[in-house]
PDB file of N, CA and C in Angstrom:
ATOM      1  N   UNK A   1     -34.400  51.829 -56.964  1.00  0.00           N
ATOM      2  CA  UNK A   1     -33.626  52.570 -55.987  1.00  0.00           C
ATOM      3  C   UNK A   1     -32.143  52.386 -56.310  1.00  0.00           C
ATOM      4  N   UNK A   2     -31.237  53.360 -55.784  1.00  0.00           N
ATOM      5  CA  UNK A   2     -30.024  53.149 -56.091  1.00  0.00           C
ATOM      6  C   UNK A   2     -29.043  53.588 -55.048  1.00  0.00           C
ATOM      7  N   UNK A   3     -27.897  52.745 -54.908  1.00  0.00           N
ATOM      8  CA  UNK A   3     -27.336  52.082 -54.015  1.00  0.00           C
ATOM      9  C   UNK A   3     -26.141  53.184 -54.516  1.00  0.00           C
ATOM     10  N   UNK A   4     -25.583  54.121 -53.043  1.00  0.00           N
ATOM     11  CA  UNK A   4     -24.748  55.257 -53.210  1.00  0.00           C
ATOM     12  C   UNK A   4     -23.702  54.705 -51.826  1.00  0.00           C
ATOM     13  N   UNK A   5     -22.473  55.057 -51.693  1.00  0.00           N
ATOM     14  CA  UNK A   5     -21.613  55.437 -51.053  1.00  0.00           C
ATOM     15  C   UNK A   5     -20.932  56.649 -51.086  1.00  0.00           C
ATOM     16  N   UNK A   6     -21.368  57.202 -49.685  1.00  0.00           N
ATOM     17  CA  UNK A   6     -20.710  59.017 -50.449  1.00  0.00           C
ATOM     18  C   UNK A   6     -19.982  59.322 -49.287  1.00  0.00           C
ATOM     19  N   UNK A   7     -18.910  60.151 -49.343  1.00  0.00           N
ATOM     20  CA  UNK A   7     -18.243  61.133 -48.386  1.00  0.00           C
ATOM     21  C   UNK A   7     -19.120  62.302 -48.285  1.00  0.00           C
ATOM     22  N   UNK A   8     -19.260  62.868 -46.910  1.00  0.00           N
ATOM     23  CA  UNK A   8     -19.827  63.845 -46.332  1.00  0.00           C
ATOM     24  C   UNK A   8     -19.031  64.689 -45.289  1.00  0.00           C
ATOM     25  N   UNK A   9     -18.884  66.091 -45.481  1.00  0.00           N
ATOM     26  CA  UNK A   9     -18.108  66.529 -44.257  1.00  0.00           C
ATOM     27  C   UNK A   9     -18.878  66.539 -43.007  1.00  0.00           C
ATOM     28  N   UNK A  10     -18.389  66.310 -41.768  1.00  0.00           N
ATOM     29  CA  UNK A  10     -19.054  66.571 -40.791  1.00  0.00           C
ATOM     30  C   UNK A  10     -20.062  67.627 -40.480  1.00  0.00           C
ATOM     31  N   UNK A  11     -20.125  68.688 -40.595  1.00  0.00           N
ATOM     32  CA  UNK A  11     -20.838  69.659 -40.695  1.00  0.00           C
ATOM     33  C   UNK A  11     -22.713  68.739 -41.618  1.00  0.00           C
ATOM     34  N   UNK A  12     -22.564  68.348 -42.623  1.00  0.00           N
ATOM     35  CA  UNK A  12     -23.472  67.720 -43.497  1.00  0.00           C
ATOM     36  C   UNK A  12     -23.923  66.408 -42.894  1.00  0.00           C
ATOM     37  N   UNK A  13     -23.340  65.895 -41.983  1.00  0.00           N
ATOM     38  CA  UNK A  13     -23.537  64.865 -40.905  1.00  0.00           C
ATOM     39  C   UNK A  13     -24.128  65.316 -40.443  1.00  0.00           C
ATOM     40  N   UNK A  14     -24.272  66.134 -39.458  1.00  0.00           N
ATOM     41  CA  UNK A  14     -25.041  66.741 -38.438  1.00  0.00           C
ATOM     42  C   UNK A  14     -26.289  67.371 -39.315  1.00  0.00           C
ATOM     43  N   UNK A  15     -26.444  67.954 -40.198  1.00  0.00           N
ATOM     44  CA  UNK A  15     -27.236  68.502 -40.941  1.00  0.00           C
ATOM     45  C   UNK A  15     -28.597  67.322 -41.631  1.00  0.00           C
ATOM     46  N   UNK A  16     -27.593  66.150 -41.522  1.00  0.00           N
ATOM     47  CA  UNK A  16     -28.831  64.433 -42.009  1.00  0.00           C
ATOM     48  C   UNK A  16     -29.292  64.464 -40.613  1.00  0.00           C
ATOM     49  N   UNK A  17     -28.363  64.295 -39.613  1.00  0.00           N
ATOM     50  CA  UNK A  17     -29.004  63.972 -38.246  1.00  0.00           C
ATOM     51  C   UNK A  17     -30.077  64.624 -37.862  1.00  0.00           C
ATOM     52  N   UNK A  18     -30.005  65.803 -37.897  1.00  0.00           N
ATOM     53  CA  UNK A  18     -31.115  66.432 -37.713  1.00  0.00           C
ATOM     54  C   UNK A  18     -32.355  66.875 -38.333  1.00  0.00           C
ATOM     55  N   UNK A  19     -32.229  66.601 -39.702  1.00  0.00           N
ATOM     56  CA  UNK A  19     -32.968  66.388 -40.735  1.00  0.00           C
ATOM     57  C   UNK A  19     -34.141  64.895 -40.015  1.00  0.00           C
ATOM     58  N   UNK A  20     -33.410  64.455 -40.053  1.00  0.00           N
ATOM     59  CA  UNK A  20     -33.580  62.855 -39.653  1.00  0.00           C
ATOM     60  C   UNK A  20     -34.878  62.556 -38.506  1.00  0.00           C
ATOM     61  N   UNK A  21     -34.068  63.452 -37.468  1.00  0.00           N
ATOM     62  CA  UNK A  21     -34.739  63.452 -36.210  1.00  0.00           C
ATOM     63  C   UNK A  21     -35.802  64.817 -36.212  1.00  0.00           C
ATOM     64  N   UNK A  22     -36.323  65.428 -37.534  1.00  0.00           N
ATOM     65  CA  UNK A  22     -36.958  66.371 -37.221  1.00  0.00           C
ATOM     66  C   UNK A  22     -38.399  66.033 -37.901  1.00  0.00           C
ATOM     67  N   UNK A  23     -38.070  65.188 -39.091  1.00  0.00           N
ATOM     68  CA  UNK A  23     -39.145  64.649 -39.324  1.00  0.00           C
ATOM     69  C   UNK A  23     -39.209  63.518 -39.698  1.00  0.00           C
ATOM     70  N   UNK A  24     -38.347  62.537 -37.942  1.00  0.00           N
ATOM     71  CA  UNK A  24     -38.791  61.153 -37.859  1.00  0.00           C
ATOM     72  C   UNK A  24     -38.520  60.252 -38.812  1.00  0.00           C
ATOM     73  N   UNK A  25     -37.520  59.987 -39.676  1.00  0.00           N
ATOM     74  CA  UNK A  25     -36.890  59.442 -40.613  1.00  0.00           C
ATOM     75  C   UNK A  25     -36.163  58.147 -39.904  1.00  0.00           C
ATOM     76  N   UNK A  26     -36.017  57.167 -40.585  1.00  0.00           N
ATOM     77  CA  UNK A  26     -35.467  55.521 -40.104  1.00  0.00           C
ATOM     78  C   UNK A  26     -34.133  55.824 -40.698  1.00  0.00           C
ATOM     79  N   UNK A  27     -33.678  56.407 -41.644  1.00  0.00           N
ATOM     80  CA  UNK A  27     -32.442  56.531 -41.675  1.00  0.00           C
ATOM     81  C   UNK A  27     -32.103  58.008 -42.432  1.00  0.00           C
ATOM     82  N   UNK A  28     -30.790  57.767 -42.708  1.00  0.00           N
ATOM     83  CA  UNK A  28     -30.001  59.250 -43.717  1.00  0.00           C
ATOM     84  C   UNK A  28     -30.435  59.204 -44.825  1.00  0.00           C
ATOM     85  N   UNK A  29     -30.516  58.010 -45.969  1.00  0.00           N
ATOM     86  CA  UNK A  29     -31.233  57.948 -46.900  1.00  0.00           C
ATOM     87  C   UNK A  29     -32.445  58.788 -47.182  1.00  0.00           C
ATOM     88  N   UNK A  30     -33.302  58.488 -46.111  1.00  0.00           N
ATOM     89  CA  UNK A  30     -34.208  59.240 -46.057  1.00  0.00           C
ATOM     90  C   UNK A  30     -34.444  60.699 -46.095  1.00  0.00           C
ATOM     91  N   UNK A  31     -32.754  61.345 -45.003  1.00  0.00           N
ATOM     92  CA  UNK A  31     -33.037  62.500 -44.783  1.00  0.00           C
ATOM     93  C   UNK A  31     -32.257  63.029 -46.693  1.00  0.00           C
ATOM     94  N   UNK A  32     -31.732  62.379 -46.893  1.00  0.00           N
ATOM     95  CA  UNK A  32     -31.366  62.944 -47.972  1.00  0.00           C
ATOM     96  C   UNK A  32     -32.135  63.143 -49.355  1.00  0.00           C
ATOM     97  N   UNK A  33     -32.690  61.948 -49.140  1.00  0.00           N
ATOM     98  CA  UNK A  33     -34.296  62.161 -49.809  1.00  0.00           C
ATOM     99  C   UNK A  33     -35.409  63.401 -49.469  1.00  0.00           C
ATOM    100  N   UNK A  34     -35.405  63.517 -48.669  1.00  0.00           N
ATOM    101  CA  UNK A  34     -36.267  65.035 -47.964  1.00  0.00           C
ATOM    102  C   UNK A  34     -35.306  66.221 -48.463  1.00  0.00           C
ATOM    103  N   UNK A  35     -34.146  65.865 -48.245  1.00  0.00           N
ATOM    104  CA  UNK A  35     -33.478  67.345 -48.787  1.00  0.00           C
ATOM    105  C   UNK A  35     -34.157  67.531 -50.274  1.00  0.00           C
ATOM    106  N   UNK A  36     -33.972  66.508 -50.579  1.00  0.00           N
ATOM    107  CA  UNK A  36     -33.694  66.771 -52.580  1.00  0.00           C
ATOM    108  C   UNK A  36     -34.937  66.955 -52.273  1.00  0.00           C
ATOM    109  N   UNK A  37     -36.393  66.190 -51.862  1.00  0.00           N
ATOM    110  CA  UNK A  37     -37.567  66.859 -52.148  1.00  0.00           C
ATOM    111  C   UNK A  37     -37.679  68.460 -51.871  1.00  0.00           C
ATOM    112  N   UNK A  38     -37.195  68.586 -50.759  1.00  0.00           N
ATOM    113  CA  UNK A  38     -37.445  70.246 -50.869  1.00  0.00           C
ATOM    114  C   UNK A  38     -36.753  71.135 -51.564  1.00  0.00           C
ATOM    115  N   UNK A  39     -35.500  71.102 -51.414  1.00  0.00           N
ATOM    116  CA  UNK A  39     -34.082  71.721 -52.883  1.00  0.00           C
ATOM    117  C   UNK A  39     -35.242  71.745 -54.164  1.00  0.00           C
ATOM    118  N   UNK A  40     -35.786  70.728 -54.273  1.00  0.00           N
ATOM    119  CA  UNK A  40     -36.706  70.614 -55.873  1.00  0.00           C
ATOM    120  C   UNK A  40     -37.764  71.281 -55.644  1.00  0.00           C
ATOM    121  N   UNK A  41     -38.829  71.284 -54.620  1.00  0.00           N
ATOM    122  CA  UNK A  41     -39.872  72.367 -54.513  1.00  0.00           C
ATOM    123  C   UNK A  41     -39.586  73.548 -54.487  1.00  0.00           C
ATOM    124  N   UNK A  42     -38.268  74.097 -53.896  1.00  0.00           N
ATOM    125  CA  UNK A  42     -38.287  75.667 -53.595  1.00  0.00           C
ATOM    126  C   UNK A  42     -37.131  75.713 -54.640  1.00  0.00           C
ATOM    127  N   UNK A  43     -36.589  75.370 -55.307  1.00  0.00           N
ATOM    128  CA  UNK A  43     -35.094  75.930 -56.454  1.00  0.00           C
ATOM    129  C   UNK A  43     -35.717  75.412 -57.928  1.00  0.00           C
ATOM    130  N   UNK A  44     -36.103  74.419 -57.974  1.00  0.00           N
ATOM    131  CA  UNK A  44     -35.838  73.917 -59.081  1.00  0.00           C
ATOM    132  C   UNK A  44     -37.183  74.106 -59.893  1.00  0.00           C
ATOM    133  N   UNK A  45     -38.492  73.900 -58.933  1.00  0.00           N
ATOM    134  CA  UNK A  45     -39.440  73.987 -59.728  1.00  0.00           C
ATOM    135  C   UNK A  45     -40.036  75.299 -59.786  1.00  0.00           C
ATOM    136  N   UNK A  46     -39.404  76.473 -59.205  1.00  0.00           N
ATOM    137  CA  UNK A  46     -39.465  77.725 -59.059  1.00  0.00           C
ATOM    138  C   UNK A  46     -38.427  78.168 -60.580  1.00  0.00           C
ATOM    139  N   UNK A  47     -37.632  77.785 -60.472  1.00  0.00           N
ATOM    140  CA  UNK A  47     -36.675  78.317 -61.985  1.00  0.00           C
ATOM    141  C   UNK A  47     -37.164  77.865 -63.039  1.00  0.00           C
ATOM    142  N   UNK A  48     -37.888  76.886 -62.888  1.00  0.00           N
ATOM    143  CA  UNK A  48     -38.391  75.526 -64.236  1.00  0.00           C
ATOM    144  C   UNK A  48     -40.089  76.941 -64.480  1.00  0.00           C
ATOM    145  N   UNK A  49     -40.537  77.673 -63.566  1.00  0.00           N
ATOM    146  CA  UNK A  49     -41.970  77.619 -63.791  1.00  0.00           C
ATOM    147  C   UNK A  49     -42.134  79.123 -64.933  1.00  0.00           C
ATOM    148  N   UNK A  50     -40.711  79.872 -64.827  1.00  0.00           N
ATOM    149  CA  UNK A  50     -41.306  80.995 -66.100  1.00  0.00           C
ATOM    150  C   UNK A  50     -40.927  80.516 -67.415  1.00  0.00           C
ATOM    151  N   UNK A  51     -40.282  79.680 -67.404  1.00  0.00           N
ATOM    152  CA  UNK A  51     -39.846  78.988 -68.712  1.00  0.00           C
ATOM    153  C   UNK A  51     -41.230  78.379 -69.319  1.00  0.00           C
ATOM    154  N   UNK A  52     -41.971  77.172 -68.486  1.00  0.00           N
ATOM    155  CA  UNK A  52     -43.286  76.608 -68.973  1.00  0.00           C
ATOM    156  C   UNK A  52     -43.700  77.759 -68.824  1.00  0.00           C
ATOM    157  N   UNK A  53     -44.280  78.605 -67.899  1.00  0.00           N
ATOM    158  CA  UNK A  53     -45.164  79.861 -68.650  1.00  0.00           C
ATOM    159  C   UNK A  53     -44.964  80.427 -69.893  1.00  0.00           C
ATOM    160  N   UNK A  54     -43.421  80.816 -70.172  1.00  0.00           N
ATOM    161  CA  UNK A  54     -43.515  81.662 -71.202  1.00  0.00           C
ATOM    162  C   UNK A  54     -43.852  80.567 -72.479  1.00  0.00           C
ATOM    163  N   UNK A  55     -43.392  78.885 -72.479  1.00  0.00           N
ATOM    164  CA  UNK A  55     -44.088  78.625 -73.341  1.00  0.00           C
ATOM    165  C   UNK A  55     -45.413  78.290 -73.616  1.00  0.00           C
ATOM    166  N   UNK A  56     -46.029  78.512 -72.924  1.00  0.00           N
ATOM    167  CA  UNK A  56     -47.543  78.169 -72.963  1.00  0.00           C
ATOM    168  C   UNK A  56     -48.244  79.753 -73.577  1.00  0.00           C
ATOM    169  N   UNK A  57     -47.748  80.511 -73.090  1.00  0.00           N
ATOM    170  CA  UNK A  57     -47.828  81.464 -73.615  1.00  0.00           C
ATOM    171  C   UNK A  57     -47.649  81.365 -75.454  1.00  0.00           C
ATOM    172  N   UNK A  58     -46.614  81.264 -75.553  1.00  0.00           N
ATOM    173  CA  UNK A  58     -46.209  81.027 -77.098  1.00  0.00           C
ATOM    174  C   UNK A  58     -46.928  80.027 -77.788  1.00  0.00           C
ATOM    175  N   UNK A  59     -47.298  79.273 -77.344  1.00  0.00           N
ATOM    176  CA  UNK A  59     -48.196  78.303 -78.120  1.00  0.00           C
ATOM    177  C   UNK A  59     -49.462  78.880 -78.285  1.00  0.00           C
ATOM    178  N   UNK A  60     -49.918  79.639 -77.623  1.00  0.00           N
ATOM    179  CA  UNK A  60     -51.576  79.994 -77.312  1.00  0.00           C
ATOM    180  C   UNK A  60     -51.781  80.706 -78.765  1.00  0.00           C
TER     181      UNK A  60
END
């Protein structure tokens, strides 16, 4: 695990808080952890998935 100190604008405060309190999280860490899990399910592994298709494709 790794040990962060970050500035956040208020607006992004409120945005952990409620993160936090929506699905029951012990702290911000957490909610920030839930962000990145979902940011990565819906952005990242959505842009990542025609790339492995098209190479699987190419290998075949």
């Amino acid at each position: 695990m790794v040990k962060a100190i970050i500035d956040v604008k208020e607006e992004t405060n409120q945005v952990l808080n409620i993160i936090k309190a929506k699905f029951g999280l012990k702290d911000k860490s957490q909610a920030i952890d839930k962000m990145a899990e979902e940011y990565s399910e819906k952005v990242l592994e959505f842009e990542l998935r025609p790339k492995v298709l098209s190479s699987f494709k190419e290998e075949k």
